[in-house]
N, C-alpha and C. Protein backbone atom coordinates (compact mmCIF):
# COMPACT_ATOMS: atom_id res chain seq x y z
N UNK A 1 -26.74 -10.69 5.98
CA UNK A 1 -26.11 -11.19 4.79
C UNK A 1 -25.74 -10.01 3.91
N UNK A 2 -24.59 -10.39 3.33
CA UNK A 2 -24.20 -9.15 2.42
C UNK A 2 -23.62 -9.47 0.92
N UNK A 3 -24.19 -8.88 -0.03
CA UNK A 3 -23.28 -8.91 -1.15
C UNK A 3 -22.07 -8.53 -1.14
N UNK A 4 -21.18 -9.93 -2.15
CA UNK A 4 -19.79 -9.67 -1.98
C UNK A 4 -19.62 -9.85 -3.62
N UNK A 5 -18.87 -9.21 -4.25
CA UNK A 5 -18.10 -9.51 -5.37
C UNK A 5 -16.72 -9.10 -5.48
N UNK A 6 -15.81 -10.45 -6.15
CA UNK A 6 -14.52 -10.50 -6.56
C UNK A 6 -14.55 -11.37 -7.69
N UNK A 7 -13.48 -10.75 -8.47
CA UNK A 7 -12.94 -11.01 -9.81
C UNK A 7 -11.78 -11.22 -10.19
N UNK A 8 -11.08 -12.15 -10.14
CA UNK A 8 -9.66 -12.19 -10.30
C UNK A 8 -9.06 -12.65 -11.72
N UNK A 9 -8.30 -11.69 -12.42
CA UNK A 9 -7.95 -11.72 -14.02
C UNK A 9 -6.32 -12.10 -14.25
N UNK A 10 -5.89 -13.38 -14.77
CA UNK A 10 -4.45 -14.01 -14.58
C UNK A 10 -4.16 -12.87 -16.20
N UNK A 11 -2.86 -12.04 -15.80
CA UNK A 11 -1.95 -11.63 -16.23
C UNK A 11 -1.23 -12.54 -16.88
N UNK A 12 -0.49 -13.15 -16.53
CA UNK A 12 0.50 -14.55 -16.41
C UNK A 12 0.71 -15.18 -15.52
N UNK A 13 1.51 -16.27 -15.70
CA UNK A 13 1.73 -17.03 -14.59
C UNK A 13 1.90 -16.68 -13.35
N UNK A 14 1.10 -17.03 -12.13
CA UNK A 14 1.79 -16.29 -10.88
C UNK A 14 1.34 -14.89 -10.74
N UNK A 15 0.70 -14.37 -11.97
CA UNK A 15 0.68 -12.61 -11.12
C UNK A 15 -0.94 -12.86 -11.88
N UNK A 16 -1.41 -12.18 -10.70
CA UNK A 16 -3.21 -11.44 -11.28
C UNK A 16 -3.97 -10.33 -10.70
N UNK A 17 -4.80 -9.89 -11.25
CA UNK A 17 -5.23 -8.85 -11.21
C UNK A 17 -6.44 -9.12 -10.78
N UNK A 18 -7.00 -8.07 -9.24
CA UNK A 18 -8.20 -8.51 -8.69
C UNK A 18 -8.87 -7.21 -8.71
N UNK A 19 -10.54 -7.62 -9.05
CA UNK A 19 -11.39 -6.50 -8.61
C UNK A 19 -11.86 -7.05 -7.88
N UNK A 20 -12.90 -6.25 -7.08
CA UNK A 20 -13.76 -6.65 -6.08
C UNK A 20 -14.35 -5.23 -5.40
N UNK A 21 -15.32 -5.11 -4.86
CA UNK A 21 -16.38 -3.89 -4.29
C UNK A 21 -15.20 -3.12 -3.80
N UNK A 22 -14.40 -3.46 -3.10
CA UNK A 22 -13.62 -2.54 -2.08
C UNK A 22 -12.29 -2.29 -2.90
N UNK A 23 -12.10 -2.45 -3.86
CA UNK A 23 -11.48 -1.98 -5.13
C UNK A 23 -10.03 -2.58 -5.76
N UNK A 24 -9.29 -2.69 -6.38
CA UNK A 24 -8.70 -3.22 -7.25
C UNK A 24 -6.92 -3.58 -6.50
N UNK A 25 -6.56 -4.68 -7.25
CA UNK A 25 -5.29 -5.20 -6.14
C UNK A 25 -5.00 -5.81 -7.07
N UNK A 26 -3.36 -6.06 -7.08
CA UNK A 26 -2.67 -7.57 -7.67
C UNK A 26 -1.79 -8.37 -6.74
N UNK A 27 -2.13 -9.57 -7.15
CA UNK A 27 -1.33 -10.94 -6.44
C UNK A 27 -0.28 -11.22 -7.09
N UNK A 28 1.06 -11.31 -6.43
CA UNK A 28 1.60 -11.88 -6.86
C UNK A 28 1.82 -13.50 -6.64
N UNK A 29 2.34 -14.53 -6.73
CA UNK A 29 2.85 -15.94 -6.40
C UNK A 29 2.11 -16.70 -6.57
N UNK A 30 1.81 -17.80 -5.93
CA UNK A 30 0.72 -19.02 -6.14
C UNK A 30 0.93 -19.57 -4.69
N UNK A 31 0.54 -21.63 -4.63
CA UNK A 31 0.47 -22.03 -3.36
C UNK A 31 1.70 -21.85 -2.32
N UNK A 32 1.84 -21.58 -1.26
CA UNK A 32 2.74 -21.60 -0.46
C UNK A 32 3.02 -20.01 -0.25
N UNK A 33 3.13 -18.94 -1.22
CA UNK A 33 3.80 -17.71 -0.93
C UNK A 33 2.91 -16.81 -1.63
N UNK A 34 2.27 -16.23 -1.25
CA UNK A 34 1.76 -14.46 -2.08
C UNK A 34 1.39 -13.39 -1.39
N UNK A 35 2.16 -12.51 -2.20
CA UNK A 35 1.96 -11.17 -1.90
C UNK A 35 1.45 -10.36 -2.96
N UNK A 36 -0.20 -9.86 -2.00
CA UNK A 36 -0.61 -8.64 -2.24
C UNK A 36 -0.70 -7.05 -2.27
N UNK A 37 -0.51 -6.60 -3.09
CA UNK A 37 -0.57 -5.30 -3.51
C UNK A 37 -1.69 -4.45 -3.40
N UNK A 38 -2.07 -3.68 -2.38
CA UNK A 38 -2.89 -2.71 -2.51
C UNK A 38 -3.55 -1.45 -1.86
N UNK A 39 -3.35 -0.10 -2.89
CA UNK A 39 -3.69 0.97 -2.05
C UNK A 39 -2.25 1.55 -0.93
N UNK A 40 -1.07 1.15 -1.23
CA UNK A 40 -0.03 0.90 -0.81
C UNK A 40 0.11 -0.03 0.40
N UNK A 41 -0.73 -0.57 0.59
CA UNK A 41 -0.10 -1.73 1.63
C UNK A 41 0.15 -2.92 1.16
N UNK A 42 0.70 -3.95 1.43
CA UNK A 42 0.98 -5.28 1.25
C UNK A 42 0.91 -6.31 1.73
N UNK A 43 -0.13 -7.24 1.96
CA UNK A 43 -0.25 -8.17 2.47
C UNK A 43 0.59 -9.60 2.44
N UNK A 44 1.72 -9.94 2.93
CA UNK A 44 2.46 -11.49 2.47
C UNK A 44 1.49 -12.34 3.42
N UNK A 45 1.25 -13.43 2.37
CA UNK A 45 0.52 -14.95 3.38
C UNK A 45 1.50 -16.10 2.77
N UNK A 46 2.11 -16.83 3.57
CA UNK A 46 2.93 -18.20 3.23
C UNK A 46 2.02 -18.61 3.90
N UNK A 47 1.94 -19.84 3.47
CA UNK A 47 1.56 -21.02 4.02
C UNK A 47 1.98 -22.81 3.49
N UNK A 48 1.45 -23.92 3.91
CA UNK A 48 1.94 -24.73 3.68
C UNK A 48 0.96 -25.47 2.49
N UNK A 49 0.84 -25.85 1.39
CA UNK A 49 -0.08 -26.44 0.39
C UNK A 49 -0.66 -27.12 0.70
N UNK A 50 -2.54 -27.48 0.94
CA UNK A 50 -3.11 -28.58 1.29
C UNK A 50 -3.50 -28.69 2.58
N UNK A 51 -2.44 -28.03 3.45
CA UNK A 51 -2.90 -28.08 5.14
C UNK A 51 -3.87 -27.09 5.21
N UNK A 52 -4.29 -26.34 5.10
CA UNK A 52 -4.94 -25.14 5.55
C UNK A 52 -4.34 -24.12 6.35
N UNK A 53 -3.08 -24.64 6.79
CA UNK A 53 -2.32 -23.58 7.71
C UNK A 53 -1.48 -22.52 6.94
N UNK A 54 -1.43 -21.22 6.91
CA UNK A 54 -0.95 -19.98 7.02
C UNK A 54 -0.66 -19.37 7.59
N UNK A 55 -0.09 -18.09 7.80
CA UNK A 55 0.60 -16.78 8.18
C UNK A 55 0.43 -15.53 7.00
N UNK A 56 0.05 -14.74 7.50
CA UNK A 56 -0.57 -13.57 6.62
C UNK A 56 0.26 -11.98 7.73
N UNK A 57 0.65 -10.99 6.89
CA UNK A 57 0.94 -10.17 7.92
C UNK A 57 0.77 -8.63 6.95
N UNK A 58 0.57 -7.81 6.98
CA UNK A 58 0.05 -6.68 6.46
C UNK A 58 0.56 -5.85 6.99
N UNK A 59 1.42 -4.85 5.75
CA UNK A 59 2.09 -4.00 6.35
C UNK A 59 2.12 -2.75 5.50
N UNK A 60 2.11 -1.53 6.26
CA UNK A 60 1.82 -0.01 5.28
C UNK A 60 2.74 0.63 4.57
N UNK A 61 2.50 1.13 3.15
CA UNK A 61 3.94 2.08 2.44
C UNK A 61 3.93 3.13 3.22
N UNK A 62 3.21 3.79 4.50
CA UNK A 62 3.25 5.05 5.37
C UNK A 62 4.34 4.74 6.44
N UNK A 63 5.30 5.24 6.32
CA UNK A 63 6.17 5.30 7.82
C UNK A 63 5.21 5.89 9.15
N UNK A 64 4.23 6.50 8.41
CA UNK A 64 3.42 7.23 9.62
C UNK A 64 2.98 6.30 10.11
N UNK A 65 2.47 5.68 9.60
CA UNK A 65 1.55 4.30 9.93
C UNK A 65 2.36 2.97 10.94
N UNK A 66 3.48 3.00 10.33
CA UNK A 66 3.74 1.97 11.30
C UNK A 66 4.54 2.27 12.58
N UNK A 67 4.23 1.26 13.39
CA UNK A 67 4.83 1.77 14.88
C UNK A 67 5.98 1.28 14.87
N UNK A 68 6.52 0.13 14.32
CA UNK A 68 8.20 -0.12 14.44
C UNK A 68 9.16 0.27 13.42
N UNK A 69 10.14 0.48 13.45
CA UNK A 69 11.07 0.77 12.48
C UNK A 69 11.14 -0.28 11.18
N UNK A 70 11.78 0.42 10.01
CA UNK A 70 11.40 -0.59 9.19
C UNK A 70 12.76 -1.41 9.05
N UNK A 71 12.49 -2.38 8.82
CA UNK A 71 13.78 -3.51 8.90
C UNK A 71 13.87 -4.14 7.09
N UNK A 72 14.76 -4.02 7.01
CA UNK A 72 15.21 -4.69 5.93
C UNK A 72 14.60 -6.15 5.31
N UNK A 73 13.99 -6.29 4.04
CA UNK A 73 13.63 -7.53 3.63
C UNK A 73 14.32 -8.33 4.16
N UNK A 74 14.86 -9.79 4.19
CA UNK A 74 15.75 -10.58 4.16
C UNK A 74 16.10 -11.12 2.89
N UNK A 75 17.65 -11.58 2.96
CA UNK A 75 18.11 -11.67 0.81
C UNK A 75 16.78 -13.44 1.35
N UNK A 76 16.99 -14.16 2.30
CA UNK A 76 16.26 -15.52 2.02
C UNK A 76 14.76 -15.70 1.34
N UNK A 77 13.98 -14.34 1.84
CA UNK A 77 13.05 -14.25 1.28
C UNK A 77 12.34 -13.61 -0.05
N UNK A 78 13.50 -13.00 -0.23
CA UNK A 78 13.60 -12.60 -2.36
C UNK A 78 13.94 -13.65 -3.00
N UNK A 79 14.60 -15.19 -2.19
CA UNK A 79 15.18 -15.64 -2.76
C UNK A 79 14.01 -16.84 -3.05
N UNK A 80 13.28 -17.01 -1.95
CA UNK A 80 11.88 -17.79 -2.01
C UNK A 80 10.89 -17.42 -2.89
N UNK A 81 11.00 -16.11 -3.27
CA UNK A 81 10.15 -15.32 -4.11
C UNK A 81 10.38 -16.17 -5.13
N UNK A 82 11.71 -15.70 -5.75
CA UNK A 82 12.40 -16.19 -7.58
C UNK A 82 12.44 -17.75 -7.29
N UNK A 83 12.16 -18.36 -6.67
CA UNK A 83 12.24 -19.73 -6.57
C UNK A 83 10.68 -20.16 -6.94
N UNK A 84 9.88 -19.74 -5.92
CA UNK A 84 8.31 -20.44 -6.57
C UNK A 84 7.79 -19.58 -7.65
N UNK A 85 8.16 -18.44 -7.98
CA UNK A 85 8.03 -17.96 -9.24
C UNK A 85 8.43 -18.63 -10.29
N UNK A 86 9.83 -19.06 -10.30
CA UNK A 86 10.42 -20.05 -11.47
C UNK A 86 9.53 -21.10 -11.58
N UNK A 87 9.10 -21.91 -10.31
CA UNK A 87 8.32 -23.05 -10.48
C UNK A 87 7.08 -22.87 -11.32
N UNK A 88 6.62 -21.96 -10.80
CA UNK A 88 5.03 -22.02 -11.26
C UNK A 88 5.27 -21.48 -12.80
N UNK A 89 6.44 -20.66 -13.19
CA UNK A 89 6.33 -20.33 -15.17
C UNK A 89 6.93 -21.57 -15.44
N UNK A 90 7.56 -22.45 -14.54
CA UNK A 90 8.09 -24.17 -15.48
C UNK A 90 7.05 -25.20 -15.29
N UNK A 91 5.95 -25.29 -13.95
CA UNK A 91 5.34 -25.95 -14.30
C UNK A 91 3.64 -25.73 -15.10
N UNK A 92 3.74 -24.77 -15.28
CA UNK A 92 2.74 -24.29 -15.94
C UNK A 92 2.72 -24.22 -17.40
């Protein structure tokens, strides 16, 4: 068994700020879409609200680091971004 601590501090809507033992990160989004920030890597997890099902994929700011070339965001998925972002500062 091991001690674990995390702390997560809401900024605003949609974005927060996490501590925890293995050290400090921010989230962006809420249910369905977020991406984490940290130590330069970035974790995106979508998933579907309520199911338990996700997709999580982690990827490095080091070109050294990664083995495939880097490919371009897609505009669909900046566009999913500003979409549940809007939601969550209107329904909140």
């Amino acid at each position: 068994m091991s001690l674990r601590f995390r702390k997560r501090i809401k900024i605003f809507p949609g974005v927060w700020f996490n501590l925890s033992k293995s050290g400090i990160s921010t989230s962006i989004g809420g249910k369905g879409l977020t991406v984490n920030l940290k130590d330069g890597k970035t974790k995106t997890t979508v998933g579907i609200p309520g199911s338990g099902l996700s997709y999580s994929e982690t990827s490095s700011g080091n070109p050294e680091k990664q083995a495939t070339a880097k490919r371009p965001i897609p505009t669909w998925f900046w566009a999913l971004i500003f979409v549940i972002i809007a939601l969550v500062l209107i329904l909140k």
